[in-house]
C-alpha atoms as a PDB file:
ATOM      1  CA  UNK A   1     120.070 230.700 281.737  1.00  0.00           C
ATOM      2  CA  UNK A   2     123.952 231.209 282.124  1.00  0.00           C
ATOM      3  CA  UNK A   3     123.975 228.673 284.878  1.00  0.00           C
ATOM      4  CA  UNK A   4     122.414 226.189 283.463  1.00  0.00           C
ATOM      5  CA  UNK A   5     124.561 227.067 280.268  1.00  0.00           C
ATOM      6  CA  UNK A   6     127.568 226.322 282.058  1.00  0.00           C
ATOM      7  CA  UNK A   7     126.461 223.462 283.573  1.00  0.00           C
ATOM      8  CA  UNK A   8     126.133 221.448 280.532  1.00  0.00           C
ATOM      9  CA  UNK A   9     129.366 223.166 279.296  1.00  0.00           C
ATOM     10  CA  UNK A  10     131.334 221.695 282.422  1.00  0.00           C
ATOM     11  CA  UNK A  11     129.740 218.481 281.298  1.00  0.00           C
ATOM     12  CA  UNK A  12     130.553 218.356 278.060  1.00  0.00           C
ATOM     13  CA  UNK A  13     134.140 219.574 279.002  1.00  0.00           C
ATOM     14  CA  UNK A  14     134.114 216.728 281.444  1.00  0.00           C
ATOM     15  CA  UNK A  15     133.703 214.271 279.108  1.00  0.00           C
ATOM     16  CA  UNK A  16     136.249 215.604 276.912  1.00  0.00           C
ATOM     17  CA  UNK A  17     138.598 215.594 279.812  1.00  0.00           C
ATOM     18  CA  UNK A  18     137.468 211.702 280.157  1.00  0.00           C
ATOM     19  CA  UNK A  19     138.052 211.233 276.368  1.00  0.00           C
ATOM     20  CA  UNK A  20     141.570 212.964 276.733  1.00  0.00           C
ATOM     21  CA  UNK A  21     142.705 210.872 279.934  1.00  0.00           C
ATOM     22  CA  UNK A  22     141.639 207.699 277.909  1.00  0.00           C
ATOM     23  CA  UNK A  23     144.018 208.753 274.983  1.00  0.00           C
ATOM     24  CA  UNK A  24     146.634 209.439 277.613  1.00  0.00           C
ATOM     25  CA  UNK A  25     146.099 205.634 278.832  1.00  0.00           C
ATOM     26  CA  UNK A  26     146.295 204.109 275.126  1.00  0.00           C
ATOM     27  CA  UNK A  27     148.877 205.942 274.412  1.00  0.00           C
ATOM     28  CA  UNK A  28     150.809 204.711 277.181  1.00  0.00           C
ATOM     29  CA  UNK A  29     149.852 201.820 276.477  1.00  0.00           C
ATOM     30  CA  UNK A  30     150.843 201.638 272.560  1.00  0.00           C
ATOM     31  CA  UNK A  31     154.398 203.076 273.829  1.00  0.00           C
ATOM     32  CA  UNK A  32     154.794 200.791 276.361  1.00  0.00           C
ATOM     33  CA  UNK A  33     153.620 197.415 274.078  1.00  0.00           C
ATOM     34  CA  UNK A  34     155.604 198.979 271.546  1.00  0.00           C
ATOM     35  CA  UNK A  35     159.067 199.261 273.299  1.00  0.00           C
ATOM     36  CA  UNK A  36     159.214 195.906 275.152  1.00  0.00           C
ATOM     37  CA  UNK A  37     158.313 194.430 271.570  1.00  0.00           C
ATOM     38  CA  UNK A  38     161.555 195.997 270.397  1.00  0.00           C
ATOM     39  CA  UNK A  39     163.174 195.193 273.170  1.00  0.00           C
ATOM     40  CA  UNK A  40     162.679 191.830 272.071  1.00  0.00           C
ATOM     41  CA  UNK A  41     163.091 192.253 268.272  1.00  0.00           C
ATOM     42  CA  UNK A  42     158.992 192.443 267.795  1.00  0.00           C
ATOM     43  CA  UNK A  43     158.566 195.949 267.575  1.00  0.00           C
ATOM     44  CA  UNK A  44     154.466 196.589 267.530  1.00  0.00           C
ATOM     45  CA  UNK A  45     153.152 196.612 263.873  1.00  0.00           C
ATOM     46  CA  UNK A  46     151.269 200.205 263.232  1.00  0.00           C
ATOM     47  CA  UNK A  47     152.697 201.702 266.568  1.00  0.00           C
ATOM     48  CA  UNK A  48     153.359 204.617 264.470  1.00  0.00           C
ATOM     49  CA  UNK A  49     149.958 205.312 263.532  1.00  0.00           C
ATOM     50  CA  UNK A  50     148.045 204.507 266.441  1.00  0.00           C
ATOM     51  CA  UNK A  51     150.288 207.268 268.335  1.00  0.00           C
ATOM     52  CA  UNK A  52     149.947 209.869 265.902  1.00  0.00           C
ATOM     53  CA  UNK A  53     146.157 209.476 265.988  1.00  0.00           C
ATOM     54  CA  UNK A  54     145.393 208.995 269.829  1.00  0.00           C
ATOM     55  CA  UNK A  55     148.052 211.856 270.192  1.00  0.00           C
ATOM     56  CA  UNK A  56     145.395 213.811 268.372  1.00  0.00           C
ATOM     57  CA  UNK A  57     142.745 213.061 270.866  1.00  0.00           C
ATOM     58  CA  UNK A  58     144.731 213.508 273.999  1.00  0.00           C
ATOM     59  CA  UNK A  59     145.927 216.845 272.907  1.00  0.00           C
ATOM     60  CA  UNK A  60     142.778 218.237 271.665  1.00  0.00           C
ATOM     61  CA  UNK A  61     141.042 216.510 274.280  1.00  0.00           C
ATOM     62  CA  UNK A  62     142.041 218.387 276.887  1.00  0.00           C
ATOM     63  CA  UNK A  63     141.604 221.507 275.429  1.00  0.00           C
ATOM     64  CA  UNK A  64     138.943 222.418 276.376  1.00  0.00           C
ATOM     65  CA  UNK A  65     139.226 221.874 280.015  1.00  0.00           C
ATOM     66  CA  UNK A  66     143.165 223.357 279.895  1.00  0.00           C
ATOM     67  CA  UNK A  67     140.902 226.743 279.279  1.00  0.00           C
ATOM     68  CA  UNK A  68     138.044 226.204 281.904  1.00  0.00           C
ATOM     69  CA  UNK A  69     141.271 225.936 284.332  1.00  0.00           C
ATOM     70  CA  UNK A  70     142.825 228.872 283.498  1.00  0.00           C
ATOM     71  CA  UNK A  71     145.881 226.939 281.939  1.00  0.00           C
ATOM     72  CA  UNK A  72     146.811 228.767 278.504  1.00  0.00           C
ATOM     73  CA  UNK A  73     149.154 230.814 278.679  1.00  0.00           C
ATOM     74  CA  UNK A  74     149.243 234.475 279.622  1.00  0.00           C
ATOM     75  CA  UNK A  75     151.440 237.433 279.863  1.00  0.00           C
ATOM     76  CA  UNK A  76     150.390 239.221 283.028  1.00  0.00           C
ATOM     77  CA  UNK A  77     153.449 241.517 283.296  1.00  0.00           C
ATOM     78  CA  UNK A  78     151.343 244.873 283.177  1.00  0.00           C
ATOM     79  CA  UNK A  79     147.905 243.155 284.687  1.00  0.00           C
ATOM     80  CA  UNK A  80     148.704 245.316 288.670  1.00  0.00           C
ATOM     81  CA  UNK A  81     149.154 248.466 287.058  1.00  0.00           C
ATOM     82  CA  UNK A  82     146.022 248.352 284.844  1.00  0.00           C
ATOM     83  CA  UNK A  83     142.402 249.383 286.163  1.00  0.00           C
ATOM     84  CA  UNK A  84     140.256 246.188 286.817  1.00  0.00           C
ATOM     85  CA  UNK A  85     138.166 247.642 283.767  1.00  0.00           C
ATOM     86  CA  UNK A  86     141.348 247.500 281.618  1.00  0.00           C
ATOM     87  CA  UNK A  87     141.710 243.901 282.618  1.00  0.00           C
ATOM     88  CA  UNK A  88     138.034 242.735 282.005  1.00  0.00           C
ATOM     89  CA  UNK A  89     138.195 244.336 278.561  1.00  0.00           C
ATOM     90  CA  UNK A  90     141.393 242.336 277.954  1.00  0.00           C
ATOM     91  CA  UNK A  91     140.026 238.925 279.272  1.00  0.00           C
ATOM     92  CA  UNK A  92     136.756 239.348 277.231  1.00  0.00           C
ATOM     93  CA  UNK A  93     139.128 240.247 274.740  1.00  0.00           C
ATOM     94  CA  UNK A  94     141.290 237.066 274.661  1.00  0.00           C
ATOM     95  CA  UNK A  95     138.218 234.747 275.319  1.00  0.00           C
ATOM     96  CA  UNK A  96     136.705 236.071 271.996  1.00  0.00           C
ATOM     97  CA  UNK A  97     139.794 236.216 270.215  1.00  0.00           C
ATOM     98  CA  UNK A  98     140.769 232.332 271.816  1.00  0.00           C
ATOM     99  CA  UNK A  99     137.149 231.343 270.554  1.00  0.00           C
ATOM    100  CA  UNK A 100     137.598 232.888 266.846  1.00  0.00           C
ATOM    101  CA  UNK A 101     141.201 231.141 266.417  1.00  0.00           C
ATOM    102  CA  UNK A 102     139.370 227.533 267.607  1.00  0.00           C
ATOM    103  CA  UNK A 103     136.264 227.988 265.122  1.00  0.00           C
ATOM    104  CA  UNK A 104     138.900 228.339 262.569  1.00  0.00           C
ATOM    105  CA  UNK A 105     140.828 225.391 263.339  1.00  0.00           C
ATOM    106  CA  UNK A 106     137.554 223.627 263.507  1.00  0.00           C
ATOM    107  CA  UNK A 107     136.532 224.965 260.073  1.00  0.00           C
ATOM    108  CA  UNK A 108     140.040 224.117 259.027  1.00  0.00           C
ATOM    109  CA  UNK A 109     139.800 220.649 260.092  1.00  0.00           C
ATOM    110  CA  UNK A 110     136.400 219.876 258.820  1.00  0.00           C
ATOM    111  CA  UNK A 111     137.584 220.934 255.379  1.00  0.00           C
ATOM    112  CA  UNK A 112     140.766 218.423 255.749  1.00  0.00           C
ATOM    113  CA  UNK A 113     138.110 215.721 256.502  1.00  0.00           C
ATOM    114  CA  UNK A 114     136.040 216.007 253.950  1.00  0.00           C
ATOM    115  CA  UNK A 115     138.945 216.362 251.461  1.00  0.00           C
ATOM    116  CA  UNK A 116     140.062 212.952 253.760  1.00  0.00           C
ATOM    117  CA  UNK A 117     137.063 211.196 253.116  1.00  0.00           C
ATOM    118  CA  UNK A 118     136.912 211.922 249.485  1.00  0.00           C
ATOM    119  CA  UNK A 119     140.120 211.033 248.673  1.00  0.00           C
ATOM    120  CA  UNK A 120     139.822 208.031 251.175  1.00  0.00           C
ATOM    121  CA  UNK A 121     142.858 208.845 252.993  1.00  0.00           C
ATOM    122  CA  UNK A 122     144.237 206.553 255.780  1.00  0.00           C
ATOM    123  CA  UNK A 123     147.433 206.047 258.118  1.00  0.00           C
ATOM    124  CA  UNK A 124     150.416 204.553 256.694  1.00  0.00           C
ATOM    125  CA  UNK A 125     150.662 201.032 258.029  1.00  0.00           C
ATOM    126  CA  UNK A 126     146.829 200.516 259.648  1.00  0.00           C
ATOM    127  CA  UNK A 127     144.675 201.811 256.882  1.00  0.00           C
ATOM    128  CA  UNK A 128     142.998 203.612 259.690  1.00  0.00           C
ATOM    129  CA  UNK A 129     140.332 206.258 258.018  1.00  0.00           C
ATOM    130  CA  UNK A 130     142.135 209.614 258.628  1.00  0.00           C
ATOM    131  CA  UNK A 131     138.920 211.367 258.753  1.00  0.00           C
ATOM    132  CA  UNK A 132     137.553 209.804 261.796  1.00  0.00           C
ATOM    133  CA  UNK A 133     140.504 211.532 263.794  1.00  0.00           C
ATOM    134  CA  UNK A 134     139.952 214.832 261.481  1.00  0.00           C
ATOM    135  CA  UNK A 135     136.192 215.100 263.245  1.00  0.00           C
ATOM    136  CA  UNK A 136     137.483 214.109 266.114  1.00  0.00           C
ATOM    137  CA  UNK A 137     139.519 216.659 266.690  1.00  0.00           C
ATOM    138  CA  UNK A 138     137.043 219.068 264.763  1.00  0.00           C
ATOM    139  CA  UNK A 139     134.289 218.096 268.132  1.00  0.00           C
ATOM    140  CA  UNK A 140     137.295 219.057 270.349  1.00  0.00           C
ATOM    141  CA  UNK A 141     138.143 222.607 268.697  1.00  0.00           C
ATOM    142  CA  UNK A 142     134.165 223.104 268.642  1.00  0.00           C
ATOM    143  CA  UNK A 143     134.254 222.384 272.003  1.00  0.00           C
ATOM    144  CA  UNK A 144     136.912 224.826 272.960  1.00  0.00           C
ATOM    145  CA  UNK A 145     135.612 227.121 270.729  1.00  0.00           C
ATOM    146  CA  UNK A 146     132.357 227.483 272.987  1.00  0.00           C
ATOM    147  CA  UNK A 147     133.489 226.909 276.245  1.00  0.00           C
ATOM    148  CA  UNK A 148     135.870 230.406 275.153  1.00  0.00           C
ATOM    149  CA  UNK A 149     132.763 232.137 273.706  1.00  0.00           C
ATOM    150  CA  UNK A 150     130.799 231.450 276.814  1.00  0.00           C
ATOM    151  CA  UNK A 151     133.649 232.476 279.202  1.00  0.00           C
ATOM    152  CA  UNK A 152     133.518 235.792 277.213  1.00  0.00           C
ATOM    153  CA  UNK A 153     130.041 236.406 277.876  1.00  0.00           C
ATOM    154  CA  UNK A 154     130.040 235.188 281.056  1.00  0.00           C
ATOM    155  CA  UNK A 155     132.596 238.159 281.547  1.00  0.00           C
ATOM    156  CA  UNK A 156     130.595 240.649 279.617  1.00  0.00           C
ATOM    157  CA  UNK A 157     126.959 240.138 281.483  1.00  0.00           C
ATOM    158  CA  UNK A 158     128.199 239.151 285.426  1.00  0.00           C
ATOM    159  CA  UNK A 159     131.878 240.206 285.505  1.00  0.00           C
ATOM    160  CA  UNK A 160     132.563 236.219 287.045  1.00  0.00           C
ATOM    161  CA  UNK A 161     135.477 234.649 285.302  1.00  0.00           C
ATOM    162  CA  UNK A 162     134.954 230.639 285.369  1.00  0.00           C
ATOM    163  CA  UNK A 163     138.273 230.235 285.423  1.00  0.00           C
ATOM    164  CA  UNK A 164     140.160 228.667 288.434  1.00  0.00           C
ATOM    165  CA  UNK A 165     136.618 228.189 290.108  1.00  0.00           C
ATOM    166  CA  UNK A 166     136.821 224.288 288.412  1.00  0.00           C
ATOM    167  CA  UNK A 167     138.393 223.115 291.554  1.00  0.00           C
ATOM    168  CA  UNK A 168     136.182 224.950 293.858  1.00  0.00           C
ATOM    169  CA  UNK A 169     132.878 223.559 292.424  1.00  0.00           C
ATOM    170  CA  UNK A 170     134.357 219.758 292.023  1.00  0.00           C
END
């Protein structure tokens, strides 16, 4: 059940990996376009606004898969002199706690939408639907949310922590 679990969690992380790298590349791209154009007195016309929103999808994009790498940060300063037990309580700990914070920003989020979409709220210069990037990044912290949650009870029912094992099983 777990593996299987995790399988289509890797998946799904995967893809928001994909989604991530492809913001990276349009953003790039928008900077790039952008400062040759004003290099040559034709700045790009909603630059602005397309980088605020894609920057939204790169960051929260690759969220999900920072975690499954092991890549937030921690403190490990005391982690030799504590029992292994000490240190499983403290990672199923921070998964749980990691997976409460993203359900809130999702909730958070998916609040702003709505509010977004009833007030029909768009970027400045593009008139691009704000709301759109709001659920975006709403999927994202969902996304997170779970792969956290399942991390912790990964911990809690087989004492294997996922994390660092990405490169291993790719």
């Amino acid at each position: 059940m777990l593996t299987s679990l995790r399988k289509t969690a890797d998946g799904l992380i995967r893809l928001s990996a994909a989604i991530g790298a492809l913001a990276l590349m349009a953003e790039v791209g928008v900077i790039l376009v952008d400062v040759i154009g004003r290099a040559f007195g034709h700045p790009m016309f909603g630059s602005q606004d397309l980088i605020t929103m894609i920057m939204v999808m790169l960051v929260f994009g690759g969220m999900a898969l920072c975690d499954r790498n092991g890549g937030h940060i921690a403190v490990d300063l005391f982690q030799k002199t504590y029992p292994p037990m000490m240190n499983l309580i403290i990672d199923i700990f921070s998964a749980l706690l990691g997976a409460v914070i993203f359900a809130f920003i999702a909730w958070a989020v998916w609040e702003s939408a709505k509010l977004s979409q009833m007030l029909n709220l768009s970027t400045n210069l593009l008139r691009l639907p704000k709301a759109w990037f709001q659920w975006g990044l709403c999927g994202f912290a969902v996304l997170t949310s779970l792969g956290m949650f399942l991390r912790a009870v990964e911990l809690t029912l087989s004492r294997r922590d996922v994390r660092g094992e990405w490169s291993k099983t790719t």
